[in-house]
N, C-alpha and C. Protein backbone atom coordinates (compact mmCIF):
# COMPACT_ATOMS: atom_id res chain seq x y z
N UNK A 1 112.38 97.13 82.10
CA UNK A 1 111.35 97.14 81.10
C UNK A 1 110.27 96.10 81.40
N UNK A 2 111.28 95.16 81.95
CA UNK A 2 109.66 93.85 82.36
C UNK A 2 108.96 94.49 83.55
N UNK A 3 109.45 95.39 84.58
CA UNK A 3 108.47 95.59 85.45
C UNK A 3 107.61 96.13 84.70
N UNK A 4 107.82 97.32 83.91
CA UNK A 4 107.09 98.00 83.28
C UNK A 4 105.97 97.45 82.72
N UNK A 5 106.10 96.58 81.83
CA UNK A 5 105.23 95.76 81.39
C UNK A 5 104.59 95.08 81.89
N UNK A 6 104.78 94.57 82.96
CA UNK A 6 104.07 93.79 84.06
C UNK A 6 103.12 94.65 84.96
N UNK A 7 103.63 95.74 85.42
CA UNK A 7 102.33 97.15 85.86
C UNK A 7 101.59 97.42 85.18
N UNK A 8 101.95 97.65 83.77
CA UNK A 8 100.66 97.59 82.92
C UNK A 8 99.54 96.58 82.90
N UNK A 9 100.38 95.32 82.66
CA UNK A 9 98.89 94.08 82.50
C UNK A 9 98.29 93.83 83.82
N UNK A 10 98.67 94.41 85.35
CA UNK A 10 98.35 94.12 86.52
C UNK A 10 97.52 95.57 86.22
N UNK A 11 97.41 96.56 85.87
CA UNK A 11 96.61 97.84 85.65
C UNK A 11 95.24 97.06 84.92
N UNK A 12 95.69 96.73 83.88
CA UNK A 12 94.73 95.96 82.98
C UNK A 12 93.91 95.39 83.50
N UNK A 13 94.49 94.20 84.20
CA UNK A 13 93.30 92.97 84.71
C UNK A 13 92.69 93.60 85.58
N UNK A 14 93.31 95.00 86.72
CA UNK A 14 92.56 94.97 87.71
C UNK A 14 90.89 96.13 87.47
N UNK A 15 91.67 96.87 86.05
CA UNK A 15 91.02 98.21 85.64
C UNK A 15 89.54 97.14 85.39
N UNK A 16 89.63 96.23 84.09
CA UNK A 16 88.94 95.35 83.59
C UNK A 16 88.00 94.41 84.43
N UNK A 17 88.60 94.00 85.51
CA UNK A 17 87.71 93.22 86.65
C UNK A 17 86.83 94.70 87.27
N UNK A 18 87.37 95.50 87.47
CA UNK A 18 86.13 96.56 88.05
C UNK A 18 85.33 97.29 87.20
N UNK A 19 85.57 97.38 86.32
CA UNK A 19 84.36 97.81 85.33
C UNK A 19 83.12 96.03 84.98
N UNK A 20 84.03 95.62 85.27
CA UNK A 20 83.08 94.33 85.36
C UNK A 20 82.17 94.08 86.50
N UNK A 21 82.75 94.21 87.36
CA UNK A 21 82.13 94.38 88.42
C UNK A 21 80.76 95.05 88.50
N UNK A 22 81.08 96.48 88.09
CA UNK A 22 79.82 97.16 87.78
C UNK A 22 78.57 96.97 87.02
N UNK A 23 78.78 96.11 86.46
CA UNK A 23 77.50 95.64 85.51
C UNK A 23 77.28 94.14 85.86
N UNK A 24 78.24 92.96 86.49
CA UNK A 24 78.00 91.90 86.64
C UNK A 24 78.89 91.37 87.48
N UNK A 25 78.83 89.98 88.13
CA UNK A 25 79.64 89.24 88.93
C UNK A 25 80.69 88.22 87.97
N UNK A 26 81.52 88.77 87.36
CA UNK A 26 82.20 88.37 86.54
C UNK A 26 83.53 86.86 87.87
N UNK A 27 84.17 86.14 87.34
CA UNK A 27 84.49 84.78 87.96
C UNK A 27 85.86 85.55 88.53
N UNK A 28 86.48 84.84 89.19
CA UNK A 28 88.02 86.00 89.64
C UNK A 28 88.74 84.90 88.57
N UNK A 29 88.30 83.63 88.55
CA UNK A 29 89.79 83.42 87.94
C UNK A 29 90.52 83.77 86.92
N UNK A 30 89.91 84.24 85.66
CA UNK A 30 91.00 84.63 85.32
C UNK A 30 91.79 86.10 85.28
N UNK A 31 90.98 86.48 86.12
CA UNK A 31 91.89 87.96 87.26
C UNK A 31 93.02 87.68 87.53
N UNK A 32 92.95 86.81 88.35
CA UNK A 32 93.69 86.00 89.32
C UNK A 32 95.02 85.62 88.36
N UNK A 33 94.46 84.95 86.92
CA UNK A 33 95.64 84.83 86.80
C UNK A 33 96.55 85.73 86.22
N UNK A 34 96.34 86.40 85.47
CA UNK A 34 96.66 87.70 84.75
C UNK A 34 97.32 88.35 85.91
N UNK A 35 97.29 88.01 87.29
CA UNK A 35 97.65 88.96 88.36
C UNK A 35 99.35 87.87 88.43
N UNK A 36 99.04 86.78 88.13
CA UNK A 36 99.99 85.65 88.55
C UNK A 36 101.17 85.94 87.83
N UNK A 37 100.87 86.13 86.51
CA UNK A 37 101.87 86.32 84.77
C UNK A 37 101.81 87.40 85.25
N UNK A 38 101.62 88.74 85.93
CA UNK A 38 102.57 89.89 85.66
C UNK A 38 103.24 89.34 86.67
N UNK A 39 103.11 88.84 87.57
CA UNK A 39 104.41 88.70 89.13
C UNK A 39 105.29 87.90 88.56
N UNK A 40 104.97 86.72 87.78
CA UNK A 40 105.82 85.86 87.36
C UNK A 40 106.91 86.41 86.08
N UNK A 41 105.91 86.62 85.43
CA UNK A 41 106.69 87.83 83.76
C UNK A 41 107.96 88.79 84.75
N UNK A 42 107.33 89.54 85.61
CA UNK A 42 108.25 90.54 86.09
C UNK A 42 109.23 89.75 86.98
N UNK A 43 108.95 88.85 87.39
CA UNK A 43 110.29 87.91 88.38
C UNK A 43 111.34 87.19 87.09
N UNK A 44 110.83 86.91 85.98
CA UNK A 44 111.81 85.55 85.15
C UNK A 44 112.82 87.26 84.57
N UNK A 45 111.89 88.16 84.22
CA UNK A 45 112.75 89.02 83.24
C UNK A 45 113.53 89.50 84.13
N UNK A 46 113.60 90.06 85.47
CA UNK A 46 114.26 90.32 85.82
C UNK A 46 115.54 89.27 86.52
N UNK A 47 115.67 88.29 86.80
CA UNK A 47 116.22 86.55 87.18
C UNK A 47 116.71 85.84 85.71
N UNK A 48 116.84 86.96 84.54
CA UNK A 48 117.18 86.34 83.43
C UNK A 48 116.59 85.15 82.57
N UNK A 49 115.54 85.32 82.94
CA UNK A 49 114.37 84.52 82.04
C UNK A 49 113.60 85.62 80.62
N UNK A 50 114.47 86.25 80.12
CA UNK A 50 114.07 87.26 79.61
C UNK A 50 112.64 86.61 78.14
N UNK A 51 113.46 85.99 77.58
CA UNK A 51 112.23 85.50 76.05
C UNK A 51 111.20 84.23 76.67
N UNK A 52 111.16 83.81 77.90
CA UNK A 52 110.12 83.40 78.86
C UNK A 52 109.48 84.01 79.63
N UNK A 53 110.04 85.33 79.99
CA UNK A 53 108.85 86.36 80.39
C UNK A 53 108.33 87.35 79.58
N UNK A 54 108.97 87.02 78.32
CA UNK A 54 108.12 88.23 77.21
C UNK A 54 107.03 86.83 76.48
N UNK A 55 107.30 85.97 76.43
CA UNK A 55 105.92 84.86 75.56
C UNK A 55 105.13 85.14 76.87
N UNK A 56 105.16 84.86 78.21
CA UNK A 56 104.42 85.19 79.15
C UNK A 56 103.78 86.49 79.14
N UNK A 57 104.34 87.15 79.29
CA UNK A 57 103.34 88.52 79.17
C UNK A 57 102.48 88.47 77.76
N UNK A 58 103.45 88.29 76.93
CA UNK A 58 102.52 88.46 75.37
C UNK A 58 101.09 87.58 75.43
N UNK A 59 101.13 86.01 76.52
CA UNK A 59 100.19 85.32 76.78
C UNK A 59 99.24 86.25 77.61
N UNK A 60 99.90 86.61 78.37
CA UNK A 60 98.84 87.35 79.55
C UNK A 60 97.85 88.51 78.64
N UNK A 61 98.83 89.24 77.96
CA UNK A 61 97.99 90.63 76.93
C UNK A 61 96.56 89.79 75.71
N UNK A 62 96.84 88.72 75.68
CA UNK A 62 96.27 88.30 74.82
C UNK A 62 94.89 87.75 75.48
N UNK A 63 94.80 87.15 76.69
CA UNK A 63 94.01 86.78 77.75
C UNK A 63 93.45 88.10 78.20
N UNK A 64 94.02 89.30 78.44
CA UNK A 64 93.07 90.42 78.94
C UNK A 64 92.87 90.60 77.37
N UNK A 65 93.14 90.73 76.25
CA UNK A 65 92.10 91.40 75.36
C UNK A 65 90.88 91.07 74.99
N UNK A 66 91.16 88.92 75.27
CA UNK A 66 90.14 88.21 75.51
C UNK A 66 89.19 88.51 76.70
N UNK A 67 89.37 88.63 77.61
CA UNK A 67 88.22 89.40 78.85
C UNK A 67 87.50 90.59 78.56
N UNK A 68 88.56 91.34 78.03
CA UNK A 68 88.31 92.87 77.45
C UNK A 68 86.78 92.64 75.91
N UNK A 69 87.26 91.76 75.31
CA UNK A 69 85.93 91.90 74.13
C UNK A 69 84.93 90.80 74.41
N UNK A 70 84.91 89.68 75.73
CA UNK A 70 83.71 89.61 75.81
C UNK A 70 82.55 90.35 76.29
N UNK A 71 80.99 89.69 75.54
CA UNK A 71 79.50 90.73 76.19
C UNK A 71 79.67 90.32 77.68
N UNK A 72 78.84 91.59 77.90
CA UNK A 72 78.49 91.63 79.46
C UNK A 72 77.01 90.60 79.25
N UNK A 73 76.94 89.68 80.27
CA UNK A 73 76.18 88.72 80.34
C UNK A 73 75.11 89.06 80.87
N UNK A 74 74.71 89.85 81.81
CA UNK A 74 73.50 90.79 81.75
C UNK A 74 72.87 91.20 80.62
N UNK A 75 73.41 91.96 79.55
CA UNK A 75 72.47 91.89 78.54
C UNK A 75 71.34 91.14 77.92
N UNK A 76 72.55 90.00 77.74
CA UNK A 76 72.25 88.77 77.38
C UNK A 76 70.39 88.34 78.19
N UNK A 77 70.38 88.32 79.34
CA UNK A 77 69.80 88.04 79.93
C UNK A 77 68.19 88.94 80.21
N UNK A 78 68.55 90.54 80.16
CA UNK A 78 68.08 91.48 79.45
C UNK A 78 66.79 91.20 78.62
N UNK A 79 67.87 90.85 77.51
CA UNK A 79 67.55 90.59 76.33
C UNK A 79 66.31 89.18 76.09
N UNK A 80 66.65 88.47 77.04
CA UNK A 80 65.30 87.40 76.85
C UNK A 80 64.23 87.45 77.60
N UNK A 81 64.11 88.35 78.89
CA UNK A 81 62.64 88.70 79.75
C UNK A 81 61.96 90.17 79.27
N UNK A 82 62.68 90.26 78.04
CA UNK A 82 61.98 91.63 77.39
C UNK A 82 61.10 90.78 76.21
C-alpha cells in the first residue's frame, strides 16, 4: 500500500513540475523533494516504519497541494506591463 501511495505523489510532483514548466521556470527544489518522501515514505513502510511513512507522505501530499494552488508567476508579471 505504501508503494502505492508513493507512485502516486511521485506521479504528482512530476505531472505538476511539467505543467509548470509550460508556462514558467518554476525552482526544482521542491520537486526534488516530493521525489525524496515518496522514495523514503515507500522505503520506511515497507522496512516497518509504517506511522513514519504515512506522516511522511501525508507531509509530502500537503506540499504538492501547496505547489498545486500556487499563481503562475507569469501572470503576475503580465499583469504589470499591460
Amino acid at each position: 500500500m505504501f508503494n502505492l501511495f508513493s507512485v502516486l505523489l511521485f506521479m504528482a510532483a512530476a505531472g505538476l513540475f511539467l505543467l509548470r514548466m509550460r508556462h514558467e521556470k518554476p525552482s526544482l527544489a521542491p520537486y526534488l523533494i516530493l521525489c525524496h518522501v515518496s522514495i523514503v515514505g515507500a522505503w520506511l513502510g515497507n522496512n516497518g516504519g509504517g506511522p513514519a511513512a504515512v506522516g511522511l507522505l501525508i507531509a509530502g501530499s500537503f506540499l504538492a497541494l501547496h505547489l498545486a494552488s500556487q499563481p503562475y508567476e507569469d501572470d503576475a508579471e503580465e499583469t504589470r506591463r499591460s
